[in-house]
PDB file of N, CA and C in Angstrom:
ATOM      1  N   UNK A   1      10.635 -89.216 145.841  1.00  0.00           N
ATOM      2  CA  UNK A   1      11.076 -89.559 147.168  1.00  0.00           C
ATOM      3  C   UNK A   1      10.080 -89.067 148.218  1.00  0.00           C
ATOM      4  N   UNK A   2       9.751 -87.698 148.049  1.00  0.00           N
ATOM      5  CA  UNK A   2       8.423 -87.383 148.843  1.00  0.00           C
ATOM      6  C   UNK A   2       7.496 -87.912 148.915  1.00  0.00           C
ATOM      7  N   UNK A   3       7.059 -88.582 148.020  1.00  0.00           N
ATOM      8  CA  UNK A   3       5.672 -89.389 147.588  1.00  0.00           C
ATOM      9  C   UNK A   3       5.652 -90.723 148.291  1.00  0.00           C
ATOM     10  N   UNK A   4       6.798 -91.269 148.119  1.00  0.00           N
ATOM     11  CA  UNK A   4       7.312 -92.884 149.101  1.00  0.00           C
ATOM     12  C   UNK A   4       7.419 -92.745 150.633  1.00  0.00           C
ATOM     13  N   UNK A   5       7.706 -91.166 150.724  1.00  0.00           N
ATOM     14  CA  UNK A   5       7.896 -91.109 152.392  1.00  0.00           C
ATOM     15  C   UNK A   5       6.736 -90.959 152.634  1.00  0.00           C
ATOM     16  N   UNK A   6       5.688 -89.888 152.062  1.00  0.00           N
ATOM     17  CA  UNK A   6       4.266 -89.499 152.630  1.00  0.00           C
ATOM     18  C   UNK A   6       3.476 -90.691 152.500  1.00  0.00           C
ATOM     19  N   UNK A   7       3.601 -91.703 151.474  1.00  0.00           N
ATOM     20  CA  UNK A   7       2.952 -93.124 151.908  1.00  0.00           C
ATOM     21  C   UNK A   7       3.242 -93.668 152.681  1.00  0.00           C
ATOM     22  N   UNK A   8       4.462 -93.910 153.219  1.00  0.00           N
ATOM     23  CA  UNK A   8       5.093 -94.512 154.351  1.00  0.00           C
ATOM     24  C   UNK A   8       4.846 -94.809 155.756  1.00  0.00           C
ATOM     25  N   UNK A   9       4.574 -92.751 155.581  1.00  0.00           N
ATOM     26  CA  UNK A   9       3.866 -92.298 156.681  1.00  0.00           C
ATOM     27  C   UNK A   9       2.560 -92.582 157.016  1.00  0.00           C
ATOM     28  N   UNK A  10       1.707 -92.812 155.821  1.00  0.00           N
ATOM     29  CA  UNK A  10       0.592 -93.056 156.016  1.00  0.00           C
ATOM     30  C   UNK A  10       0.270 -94.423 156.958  1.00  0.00           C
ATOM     31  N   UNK A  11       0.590 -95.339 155.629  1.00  0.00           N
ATOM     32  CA  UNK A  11       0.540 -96.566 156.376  1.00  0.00           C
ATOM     33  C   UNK A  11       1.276 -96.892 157.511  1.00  0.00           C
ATOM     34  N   UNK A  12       1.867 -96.263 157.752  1.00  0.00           N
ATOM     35  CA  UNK A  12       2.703 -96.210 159.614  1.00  0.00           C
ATOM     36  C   UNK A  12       1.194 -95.421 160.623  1.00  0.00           C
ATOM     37  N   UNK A  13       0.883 -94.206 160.275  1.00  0.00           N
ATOM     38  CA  UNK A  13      -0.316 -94.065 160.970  1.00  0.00           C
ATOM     39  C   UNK A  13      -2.021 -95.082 160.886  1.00  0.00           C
ATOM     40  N   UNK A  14      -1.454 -95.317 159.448  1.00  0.00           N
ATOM     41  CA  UNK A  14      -3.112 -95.973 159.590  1.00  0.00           C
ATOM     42  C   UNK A  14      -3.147 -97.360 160.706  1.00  0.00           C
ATOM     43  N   UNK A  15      -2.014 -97.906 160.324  1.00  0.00           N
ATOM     44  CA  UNK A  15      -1.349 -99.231 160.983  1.00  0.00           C
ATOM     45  C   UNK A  15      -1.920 -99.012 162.618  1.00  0.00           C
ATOM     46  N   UNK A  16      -1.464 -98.038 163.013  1.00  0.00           N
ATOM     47  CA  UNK A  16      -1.214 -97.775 164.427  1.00  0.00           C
ATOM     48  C   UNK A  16      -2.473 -97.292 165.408  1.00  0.00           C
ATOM     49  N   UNK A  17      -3.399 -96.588 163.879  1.00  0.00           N
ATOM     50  CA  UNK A  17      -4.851 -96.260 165.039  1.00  0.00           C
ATOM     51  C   UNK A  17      -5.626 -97.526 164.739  1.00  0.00           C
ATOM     52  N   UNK A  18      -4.953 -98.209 163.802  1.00  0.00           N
ATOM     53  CA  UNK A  18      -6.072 -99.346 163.613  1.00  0.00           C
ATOM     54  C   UNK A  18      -5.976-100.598 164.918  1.00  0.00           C
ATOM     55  N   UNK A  19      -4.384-100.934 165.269  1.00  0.00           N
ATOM     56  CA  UNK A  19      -4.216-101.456 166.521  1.00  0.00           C
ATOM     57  C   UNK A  19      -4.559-100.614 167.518  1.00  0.00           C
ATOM     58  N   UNK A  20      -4.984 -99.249 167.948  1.00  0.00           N
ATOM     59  CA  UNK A  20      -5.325 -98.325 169.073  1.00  0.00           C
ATOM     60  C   UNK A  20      -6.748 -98.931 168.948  1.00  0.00           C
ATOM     61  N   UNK A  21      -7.654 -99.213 168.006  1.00  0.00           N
ATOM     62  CA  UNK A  21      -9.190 -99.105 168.207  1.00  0.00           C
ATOM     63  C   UNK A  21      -9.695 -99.667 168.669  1.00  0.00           C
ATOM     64  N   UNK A  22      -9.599-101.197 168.071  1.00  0.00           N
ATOM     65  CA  UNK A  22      -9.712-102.183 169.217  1.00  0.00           C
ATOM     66  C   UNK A  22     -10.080-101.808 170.790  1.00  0.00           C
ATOM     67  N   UNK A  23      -8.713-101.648 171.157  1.00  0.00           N
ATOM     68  CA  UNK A  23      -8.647-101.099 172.867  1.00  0.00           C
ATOM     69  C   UNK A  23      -9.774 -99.610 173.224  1.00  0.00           C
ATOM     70  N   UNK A  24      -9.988 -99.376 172.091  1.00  0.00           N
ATOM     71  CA  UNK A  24     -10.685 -97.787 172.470  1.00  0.00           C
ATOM     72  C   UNK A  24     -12.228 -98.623 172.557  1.00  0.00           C
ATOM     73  N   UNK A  25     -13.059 -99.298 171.450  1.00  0.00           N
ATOM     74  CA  UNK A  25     -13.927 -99.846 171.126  1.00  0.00           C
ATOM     75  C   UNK A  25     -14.374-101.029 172.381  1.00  0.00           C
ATOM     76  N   UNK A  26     -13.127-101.488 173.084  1.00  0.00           N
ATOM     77  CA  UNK A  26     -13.836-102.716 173.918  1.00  0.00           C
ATOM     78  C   UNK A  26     -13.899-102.074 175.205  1.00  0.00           C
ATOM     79  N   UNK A  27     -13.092-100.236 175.501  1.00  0.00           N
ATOM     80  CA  UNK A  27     -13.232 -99.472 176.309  1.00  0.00           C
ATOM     81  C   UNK A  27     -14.658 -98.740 176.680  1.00  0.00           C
ATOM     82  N   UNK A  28     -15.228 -98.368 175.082  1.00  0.00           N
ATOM     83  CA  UNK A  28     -16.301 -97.766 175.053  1.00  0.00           C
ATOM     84  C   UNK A  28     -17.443 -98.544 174.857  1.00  0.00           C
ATOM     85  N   UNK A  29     -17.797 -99.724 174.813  1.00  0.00           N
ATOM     86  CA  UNK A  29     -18.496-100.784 174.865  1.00  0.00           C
ATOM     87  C   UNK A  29     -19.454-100.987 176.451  1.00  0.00           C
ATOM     88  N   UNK A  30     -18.849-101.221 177.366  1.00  0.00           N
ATOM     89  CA  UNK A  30     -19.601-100.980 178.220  1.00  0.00           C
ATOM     90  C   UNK A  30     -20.071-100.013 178.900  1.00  0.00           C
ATOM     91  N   UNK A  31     -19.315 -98.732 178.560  1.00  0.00           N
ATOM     92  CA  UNK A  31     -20.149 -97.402 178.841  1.00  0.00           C
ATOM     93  C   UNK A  31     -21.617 -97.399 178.140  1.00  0.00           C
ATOM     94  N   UNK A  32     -20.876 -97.808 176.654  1.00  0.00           N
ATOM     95  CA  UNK A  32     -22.849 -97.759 176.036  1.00  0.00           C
ATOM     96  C   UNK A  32     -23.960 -98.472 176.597  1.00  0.00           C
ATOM     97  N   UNK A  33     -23.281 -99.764 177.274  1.00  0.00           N
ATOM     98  CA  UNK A  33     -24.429-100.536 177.467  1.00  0.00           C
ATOM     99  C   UNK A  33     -24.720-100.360 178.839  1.00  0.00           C
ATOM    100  N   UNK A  34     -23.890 -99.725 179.628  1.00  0.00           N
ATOM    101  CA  UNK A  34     -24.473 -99.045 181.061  1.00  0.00           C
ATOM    102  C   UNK A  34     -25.829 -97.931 180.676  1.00  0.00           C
ATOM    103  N   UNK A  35     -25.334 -97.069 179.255  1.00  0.00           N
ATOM    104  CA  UNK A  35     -25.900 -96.105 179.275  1.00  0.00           C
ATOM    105  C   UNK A  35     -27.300 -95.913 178.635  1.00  0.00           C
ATOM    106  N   UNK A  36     -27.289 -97.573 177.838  1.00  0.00           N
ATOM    107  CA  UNK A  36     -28.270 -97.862 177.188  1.00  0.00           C
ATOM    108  C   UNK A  36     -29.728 -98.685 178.261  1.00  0.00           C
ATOM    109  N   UNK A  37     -31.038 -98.017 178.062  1.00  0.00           N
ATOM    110  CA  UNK A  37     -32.205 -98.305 179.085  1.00  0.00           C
ATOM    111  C   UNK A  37     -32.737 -99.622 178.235  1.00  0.00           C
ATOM    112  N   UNK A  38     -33.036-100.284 179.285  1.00  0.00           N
ATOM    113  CA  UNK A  38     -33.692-101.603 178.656  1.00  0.00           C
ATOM    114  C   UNK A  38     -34.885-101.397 178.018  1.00  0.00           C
ATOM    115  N   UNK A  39     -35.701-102.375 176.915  1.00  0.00           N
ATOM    116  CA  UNK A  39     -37.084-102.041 176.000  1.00  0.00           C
ATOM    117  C   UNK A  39     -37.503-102.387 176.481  1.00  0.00           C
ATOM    118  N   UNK A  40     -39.110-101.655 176.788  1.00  0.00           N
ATOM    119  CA  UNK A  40     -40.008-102.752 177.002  1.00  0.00           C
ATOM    120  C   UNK A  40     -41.252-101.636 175.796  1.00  0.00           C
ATOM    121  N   UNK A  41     -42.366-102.366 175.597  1.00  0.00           N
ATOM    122  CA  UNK A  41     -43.445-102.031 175.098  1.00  0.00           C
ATOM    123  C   UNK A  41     -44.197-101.296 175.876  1.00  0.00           C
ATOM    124  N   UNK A  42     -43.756-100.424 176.916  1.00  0.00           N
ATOM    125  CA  UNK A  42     -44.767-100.150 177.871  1.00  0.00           C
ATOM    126  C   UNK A  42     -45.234 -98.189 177.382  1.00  0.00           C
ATOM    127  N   UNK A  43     -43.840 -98.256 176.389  1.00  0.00           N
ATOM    128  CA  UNK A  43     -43.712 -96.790 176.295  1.00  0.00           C
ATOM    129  C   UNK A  43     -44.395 -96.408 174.265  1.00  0.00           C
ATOM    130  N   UNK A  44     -45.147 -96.962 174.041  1.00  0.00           N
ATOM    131  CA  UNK A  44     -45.437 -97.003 172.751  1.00  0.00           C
ATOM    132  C   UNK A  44     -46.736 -95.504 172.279  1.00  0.00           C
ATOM    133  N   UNK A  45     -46.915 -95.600 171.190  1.00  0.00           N
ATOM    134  CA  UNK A  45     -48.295 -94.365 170.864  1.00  0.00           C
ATOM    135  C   UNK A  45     -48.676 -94.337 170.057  1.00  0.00           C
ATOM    136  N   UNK A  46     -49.645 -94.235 169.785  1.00  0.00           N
ATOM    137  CA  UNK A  46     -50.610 -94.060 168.384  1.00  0.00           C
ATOM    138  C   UNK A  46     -50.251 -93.318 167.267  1.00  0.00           C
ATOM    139  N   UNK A  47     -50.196 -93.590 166.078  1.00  0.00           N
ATOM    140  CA  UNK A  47     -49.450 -92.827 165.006  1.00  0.00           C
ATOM    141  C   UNK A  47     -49.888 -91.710 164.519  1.00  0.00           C
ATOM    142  N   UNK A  48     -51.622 -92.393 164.409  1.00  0.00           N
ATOM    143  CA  UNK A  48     -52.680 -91.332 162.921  1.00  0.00           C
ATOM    144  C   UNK A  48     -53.908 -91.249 164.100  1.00  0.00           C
ATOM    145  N   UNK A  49     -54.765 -90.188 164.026  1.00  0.00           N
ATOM    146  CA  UNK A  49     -55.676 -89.568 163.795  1.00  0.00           C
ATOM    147  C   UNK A  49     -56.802 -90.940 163.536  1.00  0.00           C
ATOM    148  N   UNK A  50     -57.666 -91.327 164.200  1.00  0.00           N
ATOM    149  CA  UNK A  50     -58.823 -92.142 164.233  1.00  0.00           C
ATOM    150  C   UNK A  50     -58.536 -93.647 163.872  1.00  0.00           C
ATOM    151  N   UNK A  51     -57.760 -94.272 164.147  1.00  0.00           N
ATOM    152  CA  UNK A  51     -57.277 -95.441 164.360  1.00  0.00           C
ATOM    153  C   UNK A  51     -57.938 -96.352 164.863  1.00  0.00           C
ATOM    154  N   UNK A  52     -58.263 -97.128 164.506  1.00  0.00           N
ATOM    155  CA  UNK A  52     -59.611 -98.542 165.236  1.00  0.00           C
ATOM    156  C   UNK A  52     -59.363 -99.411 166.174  1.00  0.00           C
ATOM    157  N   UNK A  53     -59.525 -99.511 167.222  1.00  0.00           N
ATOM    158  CA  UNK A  53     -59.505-100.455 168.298  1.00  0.00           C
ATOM    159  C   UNK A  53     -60.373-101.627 168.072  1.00  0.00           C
ATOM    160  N   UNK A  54     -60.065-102.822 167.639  1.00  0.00           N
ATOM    161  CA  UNK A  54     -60.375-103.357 167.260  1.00  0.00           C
ATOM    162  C   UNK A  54     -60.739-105.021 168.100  1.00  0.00           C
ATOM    163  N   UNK A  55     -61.726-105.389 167.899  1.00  0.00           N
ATOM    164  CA  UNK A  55     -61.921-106.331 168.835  1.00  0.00           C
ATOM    165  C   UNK A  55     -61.213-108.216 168.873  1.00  0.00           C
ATOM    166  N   UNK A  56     -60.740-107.989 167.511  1.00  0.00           N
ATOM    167  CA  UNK A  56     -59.822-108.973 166.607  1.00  0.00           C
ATOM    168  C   UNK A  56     -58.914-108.603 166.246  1.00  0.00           C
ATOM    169  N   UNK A  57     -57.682-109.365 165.773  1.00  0.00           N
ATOM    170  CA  UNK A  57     -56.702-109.057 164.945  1.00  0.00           C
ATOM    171  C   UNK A  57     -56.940-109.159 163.348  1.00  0.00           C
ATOM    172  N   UNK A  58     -57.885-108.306 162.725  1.00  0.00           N
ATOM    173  CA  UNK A  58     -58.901-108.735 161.713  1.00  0.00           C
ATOM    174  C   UNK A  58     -59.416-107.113 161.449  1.00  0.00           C
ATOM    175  N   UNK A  59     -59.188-106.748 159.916  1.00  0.00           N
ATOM    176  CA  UNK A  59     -60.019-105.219 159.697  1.00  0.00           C
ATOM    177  C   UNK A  59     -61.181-105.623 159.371  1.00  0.00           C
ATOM    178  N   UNK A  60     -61.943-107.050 160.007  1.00  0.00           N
ATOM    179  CA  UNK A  60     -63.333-106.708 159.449  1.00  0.00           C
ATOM    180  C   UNK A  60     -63.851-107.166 160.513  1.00  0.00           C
ATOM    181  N   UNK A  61     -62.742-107.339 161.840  1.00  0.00           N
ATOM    182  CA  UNK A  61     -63.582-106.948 163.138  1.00  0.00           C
ATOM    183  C   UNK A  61     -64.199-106.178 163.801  1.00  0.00           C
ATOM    184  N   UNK A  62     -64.955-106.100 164.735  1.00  0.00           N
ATOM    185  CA  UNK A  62     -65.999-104.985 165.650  1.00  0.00           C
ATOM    186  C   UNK A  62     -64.820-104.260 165.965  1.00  0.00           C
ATOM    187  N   UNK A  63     -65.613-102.920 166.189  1.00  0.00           N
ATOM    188  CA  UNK A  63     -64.637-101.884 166.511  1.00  0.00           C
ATOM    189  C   UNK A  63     -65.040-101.694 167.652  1.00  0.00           C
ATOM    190  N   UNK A  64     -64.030-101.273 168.679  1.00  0.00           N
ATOM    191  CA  UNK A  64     -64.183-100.896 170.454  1.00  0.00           C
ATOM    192  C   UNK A  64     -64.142 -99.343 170.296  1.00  0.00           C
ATOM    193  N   UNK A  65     -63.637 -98.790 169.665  1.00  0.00           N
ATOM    194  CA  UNK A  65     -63.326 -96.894 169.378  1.00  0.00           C
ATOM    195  C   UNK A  65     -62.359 -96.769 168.687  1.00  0.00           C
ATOM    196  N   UNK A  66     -62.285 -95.092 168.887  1.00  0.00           N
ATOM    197  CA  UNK A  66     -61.159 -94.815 167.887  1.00  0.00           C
ATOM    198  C   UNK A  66     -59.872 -93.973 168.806  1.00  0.00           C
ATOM    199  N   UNK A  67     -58.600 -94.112 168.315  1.00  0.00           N
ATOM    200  CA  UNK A  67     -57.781 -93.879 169.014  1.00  0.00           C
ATOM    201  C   UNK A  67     -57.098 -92.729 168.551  1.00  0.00           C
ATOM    202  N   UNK A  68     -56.369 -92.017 168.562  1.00  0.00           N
ATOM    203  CA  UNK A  68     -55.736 -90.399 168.338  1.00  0.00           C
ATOM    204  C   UNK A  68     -54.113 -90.185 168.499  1.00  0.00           C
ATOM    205  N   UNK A  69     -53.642 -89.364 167.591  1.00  0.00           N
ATOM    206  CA  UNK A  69     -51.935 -89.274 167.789  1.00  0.00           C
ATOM    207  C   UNK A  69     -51.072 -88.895 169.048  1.00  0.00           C
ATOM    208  N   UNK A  70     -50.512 -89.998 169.304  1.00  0.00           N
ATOM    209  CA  UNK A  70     -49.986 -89.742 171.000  1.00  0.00           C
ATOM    210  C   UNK A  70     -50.961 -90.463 171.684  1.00  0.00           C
ATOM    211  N   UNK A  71     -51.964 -90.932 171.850  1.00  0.00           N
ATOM    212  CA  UNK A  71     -52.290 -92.028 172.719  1.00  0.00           C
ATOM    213  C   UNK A  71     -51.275 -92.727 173.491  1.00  0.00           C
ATOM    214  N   UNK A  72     -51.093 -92.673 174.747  1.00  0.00           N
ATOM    215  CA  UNK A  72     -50.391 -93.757 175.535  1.00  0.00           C
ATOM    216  C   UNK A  72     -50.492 -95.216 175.324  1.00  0.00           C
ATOM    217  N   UNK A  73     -50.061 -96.317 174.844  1.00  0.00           N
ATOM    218  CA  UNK A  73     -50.596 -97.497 175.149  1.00  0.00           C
ATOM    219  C   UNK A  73     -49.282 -98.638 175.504  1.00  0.00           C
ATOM    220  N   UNK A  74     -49.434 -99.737 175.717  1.00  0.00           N
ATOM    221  CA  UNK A  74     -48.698-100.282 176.346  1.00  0.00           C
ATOM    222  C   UNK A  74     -48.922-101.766 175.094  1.00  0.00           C
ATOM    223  N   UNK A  75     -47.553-102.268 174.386  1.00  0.00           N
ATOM    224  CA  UNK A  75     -48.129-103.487 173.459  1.00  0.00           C
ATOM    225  C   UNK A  75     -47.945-104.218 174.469  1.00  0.00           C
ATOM    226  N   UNK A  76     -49.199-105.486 174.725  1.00  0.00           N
ATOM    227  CA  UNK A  76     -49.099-106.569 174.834  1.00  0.00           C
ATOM    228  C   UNK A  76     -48.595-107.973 174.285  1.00  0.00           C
ATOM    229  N   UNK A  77     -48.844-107.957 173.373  1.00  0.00           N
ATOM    230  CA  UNK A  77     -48.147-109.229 172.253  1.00  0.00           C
ATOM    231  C   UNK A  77     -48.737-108.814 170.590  1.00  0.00           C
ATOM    232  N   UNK A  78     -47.661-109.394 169.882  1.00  0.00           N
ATOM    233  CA  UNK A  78     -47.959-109.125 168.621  1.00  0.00           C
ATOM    234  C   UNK A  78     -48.549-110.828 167.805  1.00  0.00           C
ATOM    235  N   UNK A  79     -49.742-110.142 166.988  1.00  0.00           N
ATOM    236  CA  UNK A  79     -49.648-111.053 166.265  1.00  0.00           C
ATOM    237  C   UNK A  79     -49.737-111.001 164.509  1.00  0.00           C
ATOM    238  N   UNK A  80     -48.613-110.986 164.082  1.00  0.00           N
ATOM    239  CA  UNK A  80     -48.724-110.681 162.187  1.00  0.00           C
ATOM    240  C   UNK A  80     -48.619-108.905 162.321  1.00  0.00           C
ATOM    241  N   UNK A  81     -49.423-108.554 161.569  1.00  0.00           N
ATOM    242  CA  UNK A  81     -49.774-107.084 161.138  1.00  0.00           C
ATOM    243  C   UNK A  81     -50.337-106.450 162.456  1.00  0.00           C
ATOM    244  N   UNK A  82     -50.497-106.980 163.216  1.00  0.00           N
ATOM    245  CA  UNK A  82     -51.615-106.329 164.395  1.00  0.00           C
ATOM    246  C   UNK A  82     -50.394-106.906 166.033  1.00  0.00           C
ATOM    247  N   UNK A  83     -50.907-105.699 166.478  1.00  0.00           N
ATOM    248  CA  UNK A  83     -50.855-105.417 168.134  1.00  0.00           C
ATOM    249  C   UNK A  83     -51.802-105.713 168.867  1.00  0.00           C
ATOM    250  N   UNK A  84     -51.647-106.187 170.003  1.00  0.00           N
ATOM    251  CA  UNK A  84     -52.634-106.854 171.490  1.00  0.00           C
ATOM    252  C   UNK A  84     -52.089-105.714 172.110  1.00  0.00           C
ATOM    253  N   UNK A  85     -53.147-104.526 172.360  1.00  0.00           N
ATOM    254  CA  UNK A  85     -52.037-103.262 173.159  1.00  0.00           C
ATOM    255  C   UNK A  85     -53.589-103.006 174.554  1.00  0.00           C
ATOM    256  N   UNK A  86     -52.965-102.206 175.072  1.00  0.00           N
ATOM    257  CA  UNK A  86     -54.236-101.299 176.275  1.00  0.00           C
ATOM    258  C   UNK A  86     -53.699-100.386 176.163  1.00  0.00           C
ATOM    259  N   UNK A  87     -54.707 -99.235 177.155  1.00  0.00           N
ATOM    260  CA  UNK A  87     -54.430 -98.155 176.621  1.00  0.00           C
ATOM    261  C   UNK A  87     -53.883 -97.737 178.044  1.00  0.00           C
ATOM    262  N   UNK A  88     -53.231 -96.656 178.415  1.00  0.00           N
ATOM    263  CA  UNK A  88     -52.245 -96.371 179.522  1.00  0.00           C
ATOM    264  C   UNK A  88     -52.826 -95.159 179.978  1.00  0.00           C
ATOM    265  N   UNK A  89     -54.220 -94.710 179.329  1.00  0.00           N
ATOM    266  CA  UNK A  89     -54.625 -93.396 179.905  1.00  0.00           C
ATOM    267  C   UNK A  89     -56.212 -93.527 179.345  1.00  0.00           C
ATOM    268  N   UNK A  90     -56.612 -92.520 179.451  1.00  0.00           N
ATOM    269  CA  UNK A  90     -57.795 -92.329 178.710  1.00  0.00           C
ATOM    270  C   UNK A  90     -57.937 -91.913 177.336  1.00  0.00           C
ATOM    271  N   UNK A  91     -58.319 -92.106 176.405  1.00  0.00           N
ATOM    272  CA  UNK A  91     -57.878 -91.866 174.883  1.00  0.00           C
ATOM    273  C   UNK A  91     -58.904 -90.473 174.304  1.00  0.00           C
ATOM    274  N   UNK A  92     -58.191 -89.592 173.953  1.00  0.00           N
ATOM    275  CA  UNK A  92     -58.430 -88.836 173.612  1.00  0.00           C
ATOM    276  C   UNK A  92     -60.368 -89.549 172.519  1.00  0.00           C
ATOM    277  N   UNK A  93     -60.286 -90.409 172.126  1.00  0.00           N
ATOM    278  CA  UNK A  93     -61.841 -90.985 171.259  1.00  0.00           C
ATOM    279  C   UNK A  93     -62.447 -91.038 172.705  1.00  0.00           C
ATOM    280  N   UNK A  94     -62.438 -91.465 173.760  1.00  0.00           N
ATOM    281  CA  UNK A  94     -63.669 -91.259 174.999  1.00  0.00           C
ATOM    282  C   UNK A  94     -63.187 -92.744 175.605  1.00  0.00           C
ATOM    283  N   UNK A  95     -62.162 -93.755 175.032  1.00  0.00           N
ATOM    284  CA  UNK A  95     -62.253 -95.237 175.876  1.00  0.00           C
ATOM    285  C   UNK A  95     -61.447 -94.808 177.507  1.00  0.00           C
ATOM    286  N   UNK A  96     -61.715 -95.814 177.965  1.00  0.00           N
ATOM    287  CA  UNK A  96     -61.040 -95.784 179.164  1.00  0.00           C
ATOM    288  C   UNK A  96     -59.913 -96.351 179.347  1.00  0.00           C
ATOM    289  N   UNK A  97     -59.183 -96.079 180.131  1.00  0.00           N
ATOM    290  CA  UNK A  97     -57.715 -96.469 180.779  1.00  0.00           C
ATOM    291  C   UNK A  97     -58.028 -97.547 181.442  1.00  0.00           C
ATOM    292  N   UNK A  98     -57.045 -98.636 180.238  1.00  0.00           N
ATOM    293  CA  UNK A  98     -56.894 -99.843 180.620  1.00  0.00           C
ATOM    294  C   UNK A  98     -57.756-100.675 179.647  1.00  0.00           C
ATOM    295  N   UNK A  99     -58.462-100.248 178.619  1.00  0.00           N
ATOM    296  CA  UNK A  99     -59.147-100.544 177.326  1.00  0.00           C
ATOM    297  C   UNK A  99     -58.473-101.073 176.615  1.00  0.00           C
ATOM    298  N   UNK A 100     -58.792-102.729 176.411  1.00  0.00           N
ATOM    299  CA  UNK A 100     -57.583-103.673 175.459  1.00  0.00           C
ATOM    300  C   UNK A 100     -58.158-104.022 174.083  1.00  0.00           C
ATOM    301  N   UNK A 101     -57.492-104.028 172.930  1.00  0.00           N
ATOM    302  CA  UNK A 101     -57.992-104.430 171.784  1.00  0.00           C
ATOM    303  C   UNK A 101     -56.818-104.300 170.789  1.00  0.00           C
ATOM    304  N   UNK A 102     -57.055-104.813 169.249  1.00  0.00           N
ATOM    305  CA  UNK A 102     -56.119-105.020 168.726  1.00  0.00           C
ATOM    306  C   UNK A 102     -55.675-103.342 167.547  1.00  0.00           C
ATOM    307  N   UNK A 103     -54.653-103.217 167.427  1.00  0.00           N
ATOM    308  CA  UNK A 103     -54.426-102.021 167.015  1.00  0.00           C
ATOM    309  C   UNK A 103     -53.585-102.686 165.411  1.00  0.00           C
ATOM    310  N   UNK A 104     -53.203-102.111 163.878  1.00  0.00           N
ATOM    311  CA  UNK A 104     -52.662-102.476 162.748  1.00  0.00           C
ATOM    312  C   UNK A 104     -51.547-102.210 163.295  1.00  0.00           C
ATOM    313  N   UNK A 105     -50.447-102.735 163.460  1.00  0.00           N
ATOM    314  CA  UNK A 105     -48.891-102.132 164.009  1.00  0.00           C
ATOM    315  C   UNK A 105     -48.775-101.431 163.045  1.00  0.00           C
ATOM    316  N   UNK A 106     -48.844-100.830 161.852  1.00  0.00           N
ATOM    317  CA  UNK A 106     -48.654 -99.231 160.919  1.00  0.00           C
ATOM    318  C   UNK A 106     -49.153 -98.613 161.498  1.00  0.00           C
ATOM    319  N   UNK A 107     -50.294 -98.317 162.915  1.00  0.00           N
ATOM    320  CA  UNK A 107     -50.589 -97.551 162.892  1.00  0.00           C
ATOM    321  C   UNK A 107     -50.135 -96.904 164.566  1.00  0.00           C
ATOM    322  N   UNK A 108     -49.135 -97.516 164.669  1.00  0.00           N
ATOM    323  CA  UNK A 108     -48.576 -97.526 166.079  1.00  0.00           C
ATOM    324  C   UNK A 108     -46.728 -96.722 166.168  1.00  0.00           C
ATOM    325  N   UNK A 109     -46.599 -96.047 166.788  1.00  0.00           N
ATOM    326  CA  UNK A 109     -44.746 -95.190 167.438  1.00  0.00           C
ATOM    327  C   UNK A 109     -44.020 -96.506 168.065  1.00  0.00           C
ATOM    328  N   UNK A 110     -43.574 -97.260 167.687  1.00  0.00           N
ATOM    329  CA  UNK A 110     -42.259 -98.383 168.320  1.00  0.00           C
ATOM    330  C   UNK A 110     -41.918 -97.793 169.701  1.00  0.00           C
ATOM    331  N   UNK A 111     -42.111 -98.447 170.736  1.00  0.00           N
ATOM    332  CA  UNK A 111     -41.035 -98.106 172.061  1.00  0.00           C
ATOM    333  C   UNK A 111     -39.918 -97.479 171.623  1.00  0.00           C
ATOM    334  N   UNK A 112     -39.612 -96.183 172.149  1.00  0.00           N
ATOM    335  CA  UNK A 112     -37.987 -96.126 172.339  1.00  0.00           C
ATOM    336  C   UNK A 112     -37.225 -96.585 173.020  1.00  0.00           C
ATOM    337  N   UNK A 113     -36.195 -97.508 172.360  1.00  0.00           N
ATOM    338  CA  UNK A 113     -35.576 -98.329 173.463  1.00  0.00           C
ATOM    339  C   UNK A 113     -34.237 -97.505 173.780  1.00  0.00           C
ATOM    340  N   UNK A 114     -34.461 -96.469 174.022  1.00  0.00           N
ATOM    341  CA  UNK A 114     -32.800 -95.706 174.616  1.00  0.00           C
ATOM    342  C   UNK A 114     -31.820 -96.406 173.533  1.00  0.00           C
ATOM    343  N   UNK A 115     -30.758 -95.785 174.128  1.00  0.00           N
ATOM    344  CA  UNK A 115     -29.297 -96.528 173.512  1.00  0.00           C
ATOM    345  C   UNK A 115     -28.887 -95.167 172.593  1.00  0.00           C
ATOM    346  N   UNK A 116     -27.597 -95.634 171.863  1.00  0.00           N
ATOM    347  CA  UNK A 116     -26.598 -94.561 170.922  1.00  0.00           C
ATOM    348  C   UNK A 116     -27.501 -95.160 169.513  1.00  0.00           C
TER     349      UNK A 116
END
């Protein structure tokens, strides 16, 4: 008899937060997305240690320099395996700020796009 009531009970509670969630979920829904910052590529960085700036989207293109972990850069467009990026500062290899060329996206930090 205990065993039939404590199931009883159960499924009387499970029943009841499962109709509560809904309302909690379409409550907390637009808090996230107030709280969530829009992406852009502007906030990206270099992964590894001597990384090739590259004058193609091609590893057997001319190289422009080499780039360093934490580099600032900003992606421009992707194409395949490779990034169209500039650089957002001066790069620790000696290029200058505002130096465009193609980077391996392995060898690149993804924007953080905020959010939960």
């Amino acid at each position: 008899m205990r065993r039939i009531s404590l199931a009883l009970t159960t499924v009387a509670l499970i029943g009841t937060a499962a109709l509560a969630a809904p309302a909690q979920a379409a409550t907390a829904t637009p808090q996230r997305a107030a709280a969530a910052k829009p992406c852009n590529a502007d906030n990206a960085f270099i992964y590894t240690d001597g990384t090739r700036l590259r004058t193609k989207a091609s590893a057997s293109s001319g190289v422009k320099g080499q780039l360093y972990f934490k580099d600032p850069i900003r992606i421009l467009s992707k194409s395949g395996k490779w990034d169209y990026v500039q650089l957002k500062a001066k790069s620790r290899g000696g290029l200058p700020k505002g130096t465009r060329g193609y980077v391996a996206h392995a060898n690149i930090i993804p924007p953080y796009c905020g959010g939960l």
